[in-house]
C-alpha atoms as a PDB file:
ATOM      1  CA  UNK A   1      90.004  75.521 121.554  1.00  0.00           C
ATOM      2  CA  UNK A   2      92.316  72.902 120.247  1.00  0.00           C
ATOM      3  CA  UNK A   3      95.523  73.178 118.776  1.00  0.00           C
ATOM      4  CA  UNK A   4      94.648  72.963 114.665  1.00  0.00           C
ATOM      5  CA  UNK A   5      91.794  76.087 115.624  1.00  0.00           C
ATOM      6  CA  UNK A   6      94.569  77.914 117.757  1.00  0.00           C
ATOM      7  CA  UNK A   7      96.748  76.917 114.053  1.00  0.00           C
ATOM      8  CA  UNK A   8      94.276  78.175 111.491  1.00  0.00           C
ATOM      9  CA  UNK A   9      93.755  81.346 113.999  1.00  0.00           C
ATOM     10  CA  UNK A  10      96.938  82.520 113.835  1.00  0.00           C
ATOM     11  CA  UNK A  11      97.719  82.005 110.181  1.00  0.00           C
ATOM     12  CA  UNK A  12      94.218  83.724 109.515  1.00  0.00           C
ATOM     13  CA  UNK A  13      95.508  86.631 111.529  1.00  0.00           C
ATOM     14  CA  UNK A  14      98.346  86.766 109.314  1.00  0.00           C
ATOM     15  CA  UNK A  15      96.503  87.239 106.150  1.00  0.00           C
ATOM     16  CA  UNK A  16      93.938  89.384 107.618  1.00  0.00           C
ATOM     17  CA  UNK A  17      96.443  92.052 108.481  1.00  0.00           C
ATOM     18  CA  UNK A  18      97.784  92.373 105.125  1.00  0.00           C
ATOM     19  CA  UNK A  19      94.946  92.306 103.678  1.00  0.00           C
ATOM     20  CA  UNK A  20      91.980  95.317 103.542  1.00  0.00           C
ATOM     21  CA  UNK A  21      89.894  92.826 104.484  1.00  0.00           C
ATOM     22  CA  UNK A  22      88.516  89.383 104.013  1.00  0.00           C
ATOM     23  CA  UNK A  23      85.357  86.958 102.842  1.00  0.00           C
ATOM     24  CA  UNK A  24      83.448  87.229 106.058  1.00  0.00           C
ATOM     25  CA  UNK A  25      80.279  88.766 105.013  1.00  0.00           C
ATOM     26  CA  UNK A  26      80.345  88.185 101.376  1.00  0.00           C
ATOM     27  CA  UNK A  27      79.960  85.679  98.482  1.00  0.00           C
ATOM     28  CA  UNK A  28      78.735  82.528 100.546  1.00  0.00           C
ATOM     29  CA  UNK A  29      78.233  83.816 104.323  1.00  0.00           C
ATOM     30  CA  UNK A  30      74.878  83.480 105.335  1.00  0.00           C
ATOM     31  CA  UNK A  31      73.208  86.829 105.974  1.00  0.00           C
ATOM     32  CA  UNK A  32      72.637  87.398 109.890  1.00  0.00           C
ATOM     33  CA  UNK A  33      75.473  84.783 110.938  1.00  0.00           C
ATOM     34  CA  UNK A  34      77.191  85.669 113.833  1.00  0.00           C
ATOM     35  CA  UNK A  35      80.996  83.712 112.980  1.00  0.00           C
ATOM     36  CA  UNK A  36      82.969  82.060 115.233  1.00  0.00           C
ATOM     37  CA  UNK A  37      85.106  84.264 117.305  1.00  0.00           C
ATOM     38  CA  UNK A  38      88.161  82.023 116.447  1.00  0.00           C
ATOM     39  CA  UNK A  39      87.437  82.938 112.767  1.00  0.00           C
ATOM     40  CA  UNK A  40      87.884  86.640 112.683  1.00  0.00           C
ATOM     41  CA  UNK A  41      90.766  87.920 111.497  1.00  0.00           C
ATOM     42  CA  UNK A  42      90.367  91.944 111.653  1.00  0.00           C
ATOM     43  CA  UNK A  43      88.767  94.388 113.558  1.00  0.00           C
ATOM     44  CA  UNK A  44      85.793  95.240 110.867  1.00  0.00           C
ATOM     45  CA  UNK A  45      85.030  91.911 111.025  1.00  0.00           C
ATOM     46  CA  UNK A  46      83.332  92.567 114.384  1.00  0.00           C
ATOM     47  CA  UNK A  47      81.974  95.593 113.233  1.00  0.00           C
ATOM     48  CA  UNK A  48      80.300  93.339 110.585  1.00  0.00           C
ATOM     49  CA  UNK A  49      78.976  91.029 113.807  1.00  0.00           C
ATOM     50  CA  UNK A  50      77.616  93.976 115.642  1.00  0.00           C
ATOM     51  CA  UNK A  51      75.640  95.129 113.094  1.00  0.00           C
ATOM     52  CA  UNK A  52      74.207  91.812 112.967  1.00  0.00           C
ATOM     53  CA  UNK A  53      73.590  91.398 116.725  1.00  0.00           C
ATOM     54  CA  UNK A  54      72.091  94.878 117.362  1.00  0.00           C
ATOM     55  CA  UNK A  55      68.978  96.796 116.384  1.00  0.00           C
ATOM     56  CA  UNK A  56      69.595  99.636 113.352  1.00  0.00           C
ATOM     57  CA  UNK A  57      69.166 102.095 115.931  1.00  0.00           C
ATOM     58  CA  UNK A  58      71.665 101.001 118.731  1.00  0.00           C
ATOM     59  CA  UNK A  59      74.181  99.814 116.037  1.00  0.00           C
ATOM     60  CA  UNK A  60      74.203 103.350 114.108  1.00  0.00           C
ATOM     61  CA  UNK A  61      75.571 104.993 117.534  1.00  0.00           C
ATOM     62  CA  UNK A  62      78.547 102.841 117.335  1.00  0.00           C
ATOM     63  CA  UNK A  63      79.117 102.493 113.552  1.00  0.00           C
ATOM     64  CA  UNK A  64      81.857 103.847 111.352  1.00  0.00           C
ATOM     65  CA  UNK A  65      84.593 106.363 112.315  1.00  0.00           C
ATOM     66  CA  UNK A  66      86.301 109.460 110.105  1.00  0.00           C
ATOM     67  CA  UNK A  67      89.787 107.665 108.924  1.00  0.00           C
ATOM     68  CA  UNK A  68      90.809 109.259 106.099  1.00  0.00           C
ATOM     69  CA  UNK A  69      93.200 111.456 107.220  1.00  0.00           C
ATOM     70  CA  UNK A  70      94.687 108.233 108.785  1.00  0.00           C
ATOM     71  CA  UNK A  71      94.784 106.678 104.903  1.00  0.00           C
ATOM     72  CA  UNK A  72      96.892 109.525 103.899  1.00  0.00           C
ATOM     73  CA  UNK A  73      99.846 107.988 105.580  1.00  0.00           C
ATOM     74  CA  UNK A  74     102.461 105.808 104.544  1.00  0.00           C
ATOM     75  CA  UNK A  75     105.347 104.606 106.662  1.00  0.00           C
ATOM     76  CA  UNK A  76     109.017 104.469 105.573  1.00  0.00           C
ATOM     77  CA  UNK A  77     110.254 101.848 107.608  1.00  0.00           C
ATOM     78  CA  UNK A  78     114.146 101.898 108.892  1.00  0.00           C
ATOM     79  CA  UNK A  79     116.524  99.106 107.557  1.00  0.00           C
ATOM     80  CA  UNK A  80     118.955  96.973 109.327  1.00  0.00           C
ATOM     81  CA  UNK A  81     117.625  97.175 113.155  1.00  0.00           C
ATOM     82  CA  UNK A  82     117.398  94.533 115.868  1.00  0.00           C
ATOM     83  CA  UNK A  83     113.857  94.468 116.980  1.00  0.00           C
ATOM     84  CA  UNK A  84     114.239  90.882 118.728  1.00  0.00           C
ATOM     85  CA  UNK A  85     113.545  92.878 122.288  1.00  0.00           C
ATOM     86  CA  UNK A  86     110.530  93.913 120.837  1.00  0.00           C
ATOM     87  CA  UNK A  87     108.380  95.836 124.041  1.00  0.00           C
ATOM     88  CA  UNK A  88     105.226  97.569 123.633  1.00  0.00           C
ATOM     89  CA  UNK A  89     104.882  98.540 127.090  1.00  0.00           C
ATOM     90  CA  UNK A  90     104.850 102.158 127.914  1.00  0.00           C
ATOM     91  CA  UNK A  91     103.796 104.454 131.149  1.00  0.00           C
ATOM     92  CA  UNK A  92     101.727 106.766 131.995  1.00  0.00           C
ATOM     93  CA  UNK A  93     100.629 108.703 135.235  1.00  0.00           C
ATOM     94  CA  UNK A  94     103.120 105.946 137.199  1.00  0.00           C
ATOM     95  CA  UNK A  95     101.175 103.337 135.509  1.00  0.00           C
ATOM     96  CA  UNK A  96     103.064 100.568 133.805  1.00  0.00           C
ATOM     97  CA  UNK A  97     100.681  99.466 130.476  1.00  0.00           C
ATOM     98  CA  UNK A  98     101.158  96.449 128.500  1.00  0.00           C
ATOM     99  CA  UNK A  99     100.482  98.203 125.299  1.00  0.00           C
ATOM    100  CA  UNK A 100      99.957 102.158 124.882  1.00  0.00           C
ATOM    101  CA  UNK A 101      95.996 101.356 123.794  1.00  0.00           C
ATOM    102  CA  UNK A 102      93.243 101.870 126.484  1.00  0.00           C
ATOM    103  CA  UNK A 103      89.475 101.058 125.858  1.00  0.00           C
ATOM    104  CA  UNK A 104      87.929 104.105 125.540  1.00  0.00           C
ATOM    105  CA  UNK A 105      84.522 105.477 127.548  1.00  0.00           C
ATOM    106  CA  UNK A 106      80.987 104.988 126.715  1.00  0.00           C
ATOM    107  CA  UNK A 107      78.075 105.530 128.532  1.00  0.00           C
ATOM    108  CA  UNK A 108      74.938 102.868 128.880  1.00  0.00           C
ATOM    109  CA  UNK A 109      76.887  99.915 127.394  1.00  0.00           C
ATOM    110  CA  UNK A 110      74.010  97.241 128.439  1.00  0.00           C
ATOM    111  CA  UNK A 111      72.013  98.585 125.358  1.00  0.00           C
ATOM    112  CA  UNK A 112      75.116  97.017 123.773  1.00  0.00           C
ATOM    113  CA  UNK A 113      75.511  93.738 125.538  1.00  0.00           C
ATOM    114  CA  UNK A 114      73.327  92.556 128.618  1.00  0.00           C
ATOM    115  CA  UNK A 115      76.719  92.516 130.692  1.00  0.00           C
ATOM    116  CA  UNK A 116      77.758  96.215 129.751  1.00  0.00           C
ATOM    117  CA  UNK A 117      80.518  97.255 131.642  1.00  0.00           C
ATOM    118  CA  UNK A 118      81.191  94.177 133.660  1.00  0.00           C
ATOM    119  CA  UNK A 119      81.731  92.748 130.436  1.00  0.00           C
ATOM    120  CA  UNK A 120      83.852  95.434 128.985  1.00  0.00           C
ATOM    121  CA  UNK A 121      85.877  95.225 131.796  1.00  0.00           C
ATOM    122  CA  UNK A 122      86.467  91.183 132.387  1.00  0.00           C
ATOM    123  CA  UNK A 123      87.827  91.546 128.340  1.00  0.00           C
ATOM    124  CA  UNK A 124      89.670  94.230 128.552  1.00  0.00           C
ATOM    125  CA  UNK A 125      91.657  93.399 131.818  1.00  0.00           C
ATOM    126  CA  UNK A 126      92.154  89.967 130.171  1.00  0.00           C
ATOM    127  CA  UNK A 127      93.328  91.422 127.612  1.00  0.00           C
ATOM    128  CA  UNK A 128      95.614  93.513 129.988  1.00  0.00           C
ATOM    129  CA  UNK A 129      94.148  96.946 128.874  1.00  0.00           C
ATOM    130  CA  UNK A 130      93.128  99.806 130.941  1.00  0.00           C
ATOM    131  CA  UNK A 131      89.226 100.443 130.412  1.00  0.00           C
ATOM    132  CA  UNK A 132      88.025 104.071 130.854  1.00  0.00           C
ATOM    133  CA  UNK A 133      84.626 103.806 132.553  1.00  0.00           C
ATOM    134  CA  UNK A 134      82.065 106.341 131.872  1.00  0.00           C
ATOM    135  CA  UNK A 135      80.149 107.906 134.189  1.00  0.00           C
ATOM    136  CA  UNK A 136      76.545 107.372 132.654  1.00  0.00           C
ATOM    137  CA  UNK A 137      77.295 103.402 133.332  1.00  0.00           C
ATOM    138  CA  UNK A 138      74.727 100.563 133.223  1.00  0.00           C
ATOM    139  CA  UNK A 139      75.657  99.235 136.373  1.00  0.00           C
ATOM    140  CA  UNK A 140      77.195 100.405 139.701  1.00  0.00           C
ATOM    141  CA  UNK A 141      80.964 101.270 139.722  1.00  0.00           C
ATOM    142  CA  UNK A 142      81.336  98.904 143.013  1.00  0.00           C
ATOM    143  CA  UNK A 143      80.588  95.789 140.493  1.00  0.00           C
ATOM    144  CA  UNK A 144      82.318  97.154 137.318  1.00  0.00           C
ATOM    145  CA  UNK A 145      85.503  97.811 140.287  1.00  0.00           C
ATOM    146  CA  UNK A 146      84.692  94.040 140.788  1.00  0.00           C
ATOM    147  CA  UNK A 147      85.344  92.455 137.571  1.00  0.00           C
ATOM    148  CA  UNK A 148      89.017  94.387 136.753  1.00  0.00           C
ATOM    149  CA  UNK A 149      91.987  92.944 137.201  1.00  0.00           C
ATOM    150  CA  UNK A 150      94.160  96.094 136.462  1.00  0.00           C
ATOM    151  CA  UNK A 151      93.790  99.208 136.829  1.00  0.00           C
ATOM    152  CA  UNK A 152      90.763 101.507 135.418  1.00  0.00           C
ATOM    153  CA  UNK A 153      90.005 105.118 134.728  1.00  0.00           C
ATOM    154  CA  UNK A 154      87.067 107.141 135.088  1.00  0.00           C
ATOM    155  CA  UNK A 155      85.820 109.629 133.161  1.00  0.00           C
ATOM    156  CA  UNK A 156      83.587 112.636 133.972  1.00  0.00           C
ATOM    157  CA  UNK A 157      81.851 115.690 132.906  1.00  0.00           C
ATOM    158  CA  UNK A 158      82.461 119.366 134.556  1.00  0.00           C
ATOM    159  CA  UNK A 159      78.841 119.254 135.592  1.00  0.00           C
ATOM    160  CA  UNK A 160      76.943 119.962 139.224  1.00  0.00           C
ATOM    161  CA  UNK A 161      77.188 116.473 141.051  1.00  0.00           C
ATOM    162  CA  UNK A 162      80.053 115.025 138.961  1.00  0.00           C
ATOM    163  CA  UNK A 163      82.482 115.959 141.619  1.00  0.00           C
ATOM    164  CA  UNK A 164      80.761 113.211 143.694  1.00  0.00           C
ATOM    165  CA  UNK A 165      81.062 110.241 141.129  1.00  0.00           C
ATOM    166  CA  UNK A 166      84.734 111.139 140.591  1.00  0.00           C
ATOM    167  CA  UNK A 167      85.380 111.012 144.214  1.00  0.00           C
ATOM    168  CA  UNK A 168      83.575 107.694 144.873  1.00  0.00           C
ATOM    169  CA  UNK A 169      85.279 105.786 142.076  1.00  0.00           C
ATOM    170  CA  UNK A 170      88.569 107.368 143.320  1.00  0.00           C
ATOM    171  CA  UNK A 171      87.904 105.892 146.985  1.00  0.00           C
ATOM    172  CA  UNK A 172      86.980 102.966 144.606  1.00  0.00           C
ATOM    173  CA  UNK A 173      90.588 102.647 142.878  1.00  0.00           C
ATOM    174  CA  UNK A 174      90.098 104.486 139.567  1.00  0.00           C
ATOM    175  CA  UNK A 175      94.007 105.569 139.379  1.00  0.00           C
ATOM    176  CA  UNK A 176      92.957 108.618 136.706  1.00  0.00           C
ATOM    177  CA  UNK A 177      89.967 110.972 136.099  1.00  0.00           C
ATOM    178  CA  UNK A 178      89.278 111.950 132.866  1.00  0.00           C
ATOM    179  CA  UNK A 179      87.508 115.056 132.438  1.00  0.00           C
ATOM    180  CA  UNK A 180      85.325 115.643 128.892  1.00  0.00           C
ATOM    181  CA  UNK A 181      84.855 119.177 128.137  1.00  0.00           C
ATOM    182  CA  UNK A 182      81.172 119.576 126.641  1.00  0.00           C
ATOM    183  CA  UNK A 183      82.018 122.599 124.070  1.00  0.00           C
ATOM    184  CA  UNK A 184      85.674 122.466 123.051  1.00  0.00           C
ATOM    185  CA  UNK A 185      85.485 125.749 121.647  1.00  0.00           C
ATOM    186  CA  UNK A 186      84.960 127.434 124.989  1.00  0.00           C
ATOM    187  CA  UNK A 187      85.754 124.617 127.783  1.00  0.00           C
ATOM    188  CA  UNK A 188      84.224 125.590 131.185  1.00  0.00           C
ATOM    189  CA  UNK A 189      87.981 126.380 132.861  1.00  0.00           C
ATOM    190  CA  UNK A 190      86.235 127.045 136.431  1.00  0.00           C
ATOM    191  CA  UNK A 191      84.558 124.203 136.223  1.00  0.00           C
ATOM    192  CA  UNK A 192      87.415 122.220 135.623  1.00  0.00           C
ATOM    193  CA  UNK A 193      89.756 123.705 138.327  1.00  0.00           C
ATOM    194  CA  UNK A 194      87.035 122.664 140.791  1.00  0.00           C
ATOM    195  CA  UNK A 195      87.262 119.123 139.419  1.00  0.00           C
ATOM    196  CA  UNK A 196      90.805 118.814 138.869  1.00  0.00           C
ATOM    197  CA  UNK A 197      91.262 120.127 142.797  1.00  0.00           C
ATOM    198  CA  UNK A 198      89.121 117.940 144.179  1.00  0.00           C
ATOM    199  CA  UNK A 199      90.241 114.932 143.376  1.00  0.00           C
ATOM    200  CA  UNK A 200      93.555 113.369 144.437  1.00  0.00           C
ATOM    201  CA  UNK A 201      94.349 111.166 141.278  1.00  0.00           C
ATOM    202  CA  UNK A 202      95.982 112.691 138.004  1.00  0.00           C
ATOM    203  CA  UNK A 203      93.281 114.425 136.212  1.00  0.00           C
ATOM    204  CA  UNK A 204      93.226 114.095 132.461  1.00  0.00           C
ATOM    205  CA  UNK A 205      90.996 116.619 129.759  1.00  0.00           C
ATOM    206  CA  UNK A 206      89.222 115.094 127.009  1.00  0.00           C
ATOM    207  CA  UNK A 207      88.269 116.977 123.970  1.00  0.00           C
ATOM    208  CA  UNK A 208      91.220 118.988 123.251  1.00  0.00           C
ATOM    209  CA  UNK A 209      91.363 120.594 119.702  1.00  0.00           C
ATOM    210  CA  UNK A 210      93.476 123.694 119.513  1.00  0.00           C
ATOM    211  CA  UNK A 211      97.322 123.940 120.385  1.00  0.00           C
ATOM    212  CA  UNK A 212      96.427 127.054 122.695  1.00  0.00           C
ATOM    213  CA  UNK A 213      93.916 125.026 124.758  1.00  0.00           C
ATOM    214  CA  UNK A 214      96.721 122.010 125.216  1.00  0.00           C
ATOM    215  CA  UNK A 215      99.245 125.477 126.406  1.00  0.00           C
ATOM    216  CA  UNK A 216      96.030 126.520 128.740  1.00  0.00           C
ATOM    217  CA  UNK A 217      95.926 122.829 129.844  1.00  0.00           C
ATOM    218  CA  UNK A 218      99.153 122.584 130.783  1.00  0.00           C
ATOM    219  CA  UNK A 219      99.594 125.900 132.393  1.00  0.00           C
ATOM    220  CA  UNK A 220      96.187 125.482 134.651  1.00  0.00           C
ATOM    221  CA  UNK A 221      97.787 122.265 135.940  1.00  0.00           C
ATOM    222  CA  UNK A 222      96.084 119.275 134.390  1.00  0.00           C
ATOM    223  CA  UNK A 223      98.270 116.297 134.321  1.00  0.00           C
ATOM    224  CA  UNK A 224      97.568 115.326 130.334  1.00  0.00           C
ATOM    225  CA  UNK A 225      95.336 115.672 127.802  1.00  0.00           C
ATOM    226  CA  UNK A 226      93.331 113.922 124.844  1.00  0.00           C
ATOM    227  CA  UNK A 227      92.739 115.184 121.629  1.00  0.00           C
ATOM    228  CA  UNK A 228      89.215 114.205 120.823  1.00  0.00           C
ATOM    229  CA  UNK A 229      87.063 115.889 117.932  1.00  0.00           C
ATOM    230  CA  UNK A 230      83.363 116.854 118.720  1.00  0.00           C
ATOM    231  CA  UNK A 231      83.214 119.157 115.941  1.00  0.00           C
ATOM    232  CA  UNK A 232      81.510 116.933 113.446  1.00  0.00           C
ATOM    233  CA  UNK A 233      82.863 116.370 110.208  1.00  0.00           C
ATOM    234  CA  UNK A 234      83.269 119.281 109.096  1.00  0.00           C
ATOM    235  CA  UNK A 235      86.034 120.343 111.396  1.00  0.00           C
ATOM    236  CA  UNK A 236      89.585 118.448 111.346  1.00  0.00           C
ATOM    237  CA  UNK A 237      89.827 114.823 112.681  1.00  0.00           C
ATOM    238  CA  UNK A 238      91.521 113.943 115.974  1.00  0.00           C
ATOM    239  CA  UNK A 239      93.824 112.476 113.644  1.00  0.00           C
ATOM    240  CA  UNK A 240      95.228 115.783 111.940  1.00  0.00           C
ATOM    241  CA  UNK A 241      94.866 117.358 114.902  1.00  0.00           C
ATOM    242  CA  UNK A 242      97.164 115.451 117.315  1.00  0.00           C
ATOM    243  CA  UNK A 243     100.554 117.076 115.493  1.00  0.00           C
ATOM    244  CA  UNK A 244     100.317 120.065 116.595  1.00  0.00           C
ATOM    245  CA  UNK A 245      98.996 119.953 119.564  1.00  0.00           C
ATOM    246  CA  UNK A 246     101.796 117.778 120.457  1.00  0.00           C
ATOM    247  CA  UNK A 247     104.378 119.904 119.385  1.00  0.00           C
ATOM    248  CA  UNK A 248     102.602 122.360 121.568  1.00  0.00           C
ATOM    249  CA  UNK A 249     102.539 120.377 124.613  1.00  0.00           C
ATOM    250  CA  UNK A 250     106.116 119.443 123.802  1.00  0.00           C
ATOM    251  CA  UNK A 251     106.668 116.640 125.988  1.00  0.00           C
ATOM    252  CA  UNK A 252     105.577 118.093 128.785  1.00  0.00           C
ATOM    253  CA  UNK A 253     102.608 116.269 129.851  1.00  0.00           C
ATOM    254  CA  UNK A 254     101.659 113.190 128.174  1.00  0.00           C
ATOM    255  CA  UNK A 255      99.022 113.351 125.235  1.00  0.00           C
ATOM    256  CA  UNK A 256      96.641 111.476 124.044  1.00  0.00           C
ATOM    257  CA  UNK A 257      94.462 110.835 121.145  1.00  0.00           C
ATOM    258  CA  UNK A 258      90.886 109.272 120.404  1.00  0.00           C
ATOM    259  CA  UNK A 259      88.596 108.674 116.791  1.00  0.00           C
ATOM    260  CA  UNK A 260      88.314 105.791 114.558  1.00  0.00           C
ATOM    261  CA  UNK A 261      91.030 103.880 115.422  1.00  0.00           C
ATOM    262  CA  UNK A 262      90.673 100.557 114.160  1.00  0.00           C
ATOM    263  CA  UNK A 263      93.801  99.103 113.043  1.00  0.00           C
ATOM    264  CA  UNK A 264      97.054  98.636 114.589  1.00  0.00           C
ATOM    265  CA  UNK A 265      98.827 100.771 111.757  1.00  0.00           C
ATOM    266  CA  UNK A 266      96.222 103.573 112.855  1.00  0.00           C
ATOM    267  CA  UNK A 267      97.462 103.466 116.339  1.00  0.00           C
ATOM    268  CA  UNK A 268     101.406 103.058 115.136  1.00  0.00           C
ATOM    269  CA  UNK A 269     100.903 106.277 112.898  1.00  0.00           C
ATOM    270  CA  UNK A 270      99.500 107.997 115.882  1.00  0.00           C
ATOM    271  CA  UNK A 271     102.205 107.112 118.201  1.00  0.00           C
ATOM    272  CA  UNK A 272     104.700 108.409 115.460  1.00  0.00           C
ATOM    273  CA  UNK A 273     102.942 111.698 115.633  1.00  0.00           C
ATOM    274  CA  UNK A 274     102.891 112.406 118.753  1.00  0.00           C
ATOM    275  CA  UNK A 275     100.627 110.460 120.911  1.00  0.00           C
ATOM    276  CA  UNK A 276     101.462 108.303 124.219  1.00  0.00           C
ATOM    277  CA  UNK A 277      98.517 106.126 123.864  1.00  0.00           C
ATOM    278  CA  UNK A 278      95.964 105.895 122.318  1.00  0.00           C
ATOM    279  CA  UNK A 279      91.483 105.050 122.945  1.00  0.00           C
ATOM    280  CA  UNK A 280      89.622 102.831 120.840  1.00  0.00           C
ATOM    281  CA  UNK A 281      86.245 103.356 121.749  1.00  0.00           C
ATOM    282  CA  UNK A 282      84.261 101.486 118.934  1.00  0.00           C
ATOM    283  CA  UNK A 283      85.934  98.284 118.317  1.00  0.00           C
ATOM    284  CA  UNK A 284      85.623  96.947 121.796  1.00  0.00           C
ATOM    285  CA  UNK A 285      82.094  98.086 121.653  1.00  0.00           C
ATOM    286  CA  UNK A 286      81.478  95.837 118.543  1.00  0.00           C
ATOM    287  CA  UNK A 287      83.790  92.821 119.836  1.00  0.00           C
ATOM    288  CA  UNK A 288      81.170  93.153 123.222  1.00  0.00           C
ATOM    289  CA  UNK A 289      78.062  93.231 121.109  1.00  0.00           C
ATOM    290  CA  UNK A 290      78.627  90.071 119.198  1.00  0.00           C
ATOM    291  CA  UNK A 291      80.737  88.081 121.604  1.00  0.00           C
ATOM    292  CA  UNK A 292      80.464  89.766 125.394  1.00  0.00           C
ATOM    293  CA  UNK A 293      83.969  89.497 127.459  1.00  0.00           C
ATOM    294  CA  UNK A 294      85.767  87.181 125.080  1.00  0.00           C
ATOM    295  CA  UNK A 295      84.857  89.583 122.251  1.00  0.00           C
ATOM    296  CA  UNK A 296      86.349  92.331 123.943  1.00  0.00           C
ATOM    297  CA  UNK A 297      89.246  90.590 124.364  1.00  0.00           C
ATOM    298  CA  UNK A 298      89.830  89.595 121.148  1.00  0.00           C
ATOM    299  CA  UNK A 299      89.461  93.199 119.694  1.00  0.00           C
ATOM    300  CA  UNK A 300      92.300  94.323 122.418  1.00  0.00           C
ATOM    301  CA  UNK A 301      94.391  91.720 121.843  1.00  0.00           C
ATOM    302  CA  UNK A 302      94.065  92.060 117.697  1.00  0.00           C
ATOM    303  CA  UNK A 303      94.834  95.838 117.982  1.00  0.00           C
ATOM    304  CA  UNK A 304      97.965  94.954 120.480  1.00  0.00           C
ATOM    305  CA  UNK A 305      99.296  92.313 117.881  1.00  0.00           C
ATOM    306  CA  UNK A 306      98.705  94.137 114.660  1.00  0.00           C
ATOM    307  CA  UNK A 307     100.847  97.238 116.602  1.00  0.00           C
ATOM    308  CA  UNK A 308     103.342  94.805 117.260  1.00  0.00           C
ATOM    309  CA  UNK A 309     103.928  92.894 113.827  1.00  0.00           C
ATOM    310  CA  UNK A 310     103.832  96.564 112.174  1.00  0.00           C
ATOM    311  CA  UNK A 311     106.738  98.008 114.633  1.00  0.00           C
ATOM    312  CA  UNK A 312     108.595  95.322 113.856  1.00  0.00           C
ATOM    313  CA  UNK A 313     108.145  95.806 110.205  1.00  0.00           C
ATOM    314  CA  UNK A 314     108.524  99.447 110.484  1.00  0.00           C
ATOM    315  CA  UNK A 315     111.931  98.962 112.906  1.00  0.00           C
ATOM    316  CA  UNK A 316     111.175 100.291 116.202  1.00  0.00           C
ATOM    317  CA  UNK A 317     111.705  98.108 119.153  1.00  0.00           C
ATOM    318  CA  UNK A 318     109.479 100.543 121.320  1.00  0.00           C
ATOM    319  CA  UNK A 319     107.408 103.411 121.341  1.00  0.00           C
ATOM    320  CA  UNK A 320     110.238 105.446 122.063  1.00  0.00           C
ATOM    321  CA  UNK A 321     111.774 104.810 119.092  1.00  0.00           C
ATOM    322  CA  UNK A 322     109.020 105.911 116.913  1.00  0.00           C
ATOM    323  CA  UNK A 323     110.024 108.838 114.991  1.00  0.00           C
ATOM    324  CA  UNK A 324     108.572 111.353 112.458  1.00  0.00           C
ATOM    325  CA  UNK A 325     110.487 110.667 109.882  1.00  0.00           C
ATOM    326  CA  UNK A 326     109.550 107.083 109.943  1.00  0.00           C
ATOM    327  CA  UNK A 327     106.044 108.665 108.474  1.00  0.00           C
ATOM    328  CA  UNK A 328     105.346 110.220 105.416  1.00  0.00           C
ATOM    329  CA  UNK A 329     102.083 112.334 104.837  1.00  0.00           C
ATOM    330  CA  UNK A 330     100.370 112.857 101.521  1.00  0.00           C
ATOM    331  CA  UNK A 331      98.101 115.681 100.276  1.00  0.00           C
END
């Protein structure tokens, strides 16, 4: 890429943050065009791109997210403060992380992209983003181990012969297990214990929705959690959830939060609520459908920049900072 693309990149990324969105896809963009990576400017631009690049069928399992609760936000940013030593960086589980935003676990990703999880991987370690790796993968876990360049997580059901995948991609170097509860409204405890014992890397629960599951979370040992919503839609998002179930958990193991984050103000109003880190699931799933590694990349590195331009704006020099009054949600 030379240095009047790198140019126009940048200043496109500019504009495309403040605005909703952009031209791709509209008045004068051929229909089926897959763009130029160095010509996207938001994250629903590669939405756009994936639903280009993949049948109706495989796209629809990937497409659109529940944000609304997220568009009831505003921020009310803090005057007069020195974010010059401006540090995203955060840690969790004695892992240092570039940015508090992992790429999130799906299962079968070479329907996606012929590369799947190798390719989910090489982007999001160039990127220098944890990936959580899904059981249910495309390829082996010794050759998705092979591509990272950081550190990856697993993640697991509480099912009969689960306990064995875990284990191997432990031996492997996954530095976290993350454990998906299959009903959230009556998680399989035993089931869990026997995981979480098993295995000698932090164990983390996915799919926590109540405040008095993240209390039984914490009390039966597991080391965090992530608020995920399988309810459907007509149960609260992730989103409205994650308050308070962090005031619950009040600090005392770190929380988590997943569902239809796309932007870096959705992740910024997360951390404000509550939430260490957060997954995005989807968008790296549409940057690997319409551009493989590089695509993946791209996505991570968007989300990372758009978080860091908006604390800036909203004056927080690091996560830490973030406070609740630095939010303000409407009806």
């Amino acid at each position: 890429m030379n240095q009047q693309e790198i140019t126009r990149r940048r200043t496109l990324g500019v504009l495309g943050t403040l605005a909703a969105g952009s031209s791709i896809g509209t008045a004068g963009e051929p229909e089926g065009r897959i763009t130029p990576l160095s010509e996207l400017v938001n994250v629903s631009e590669f939405e756009l791109m994936a639903k280009r690049k993949l049948s109706a069928a495989v796209f629809a399992t990937i497409a659109g997210s529940n944000r609304q609760d997220m568009e009831r936000c505003t921020f009310h940013p803090l005057s007069m403060v020195d974010t010059t030593k401006l540090n995203l960086s955060t840690e969790l589980f004695g892992q240092s992380m570039f940015a508090p935003i992992l790429a999130g676990p799906a299962s079968d990703q070479a329907k996606i992209h012929g590369e799947g999880e190798l390719g989910m991987v090489r982007g999001a370690s160039a990127a220098k983003a944890v990936t959580v790796i899904s059981s249910r993968t495309s390829h082996s876990i010794e050759k998705i181990m092979a591509q990272a360049k950081g550190p990856l997580w697993y993640q697991v059901f509480p099912d009969a012969g689960e306990i064995e995948r875990a284990q191997a991609a432990v031996k492997l170097g996954c530095k976290v297990l993350v454990v998906t509860v299959r009903n959230p409204r009556k998680p399989d405890w035993p089931a869990i214990d026997r995981m979480r014992k098993g295995i000698a890397v932090p164990v983390v629960l996915k799919g926590v929705t109540t405040p008095a599951d993240a209390e039984t979370a914490v009390k039966r040992g597991v080391q965090g959690i992530i608020v995920s919503n399988y309810g459907g839609p007509q149960t609260p998002s992730s989103f409205a959830m994650l308050p308070p179930i962090a005031d619950a958990v009040h600090g005392r193991i770190p929380v988590l939060v997943d569902g239809g984050f796309r932007r870096g103000t959705d992740i910024l109003k997360a951390l404000i609520l509550g939430a260490h880190a957060v997954l995005v699931t989807r968008p790296p799933l549409w940057g690997l459908a319409g551009y493989g590694a590089d695509g993946v990349q791209a996505v991570m590195e968007m989300l990372q920049t758009e978080l860091a331009r908006n604390m800036i704006m909203i004056g927080a020099e690091t996560p830490k900072a973030l406070t609740r009054s630095m939010l303000k949600r409407h009806p």
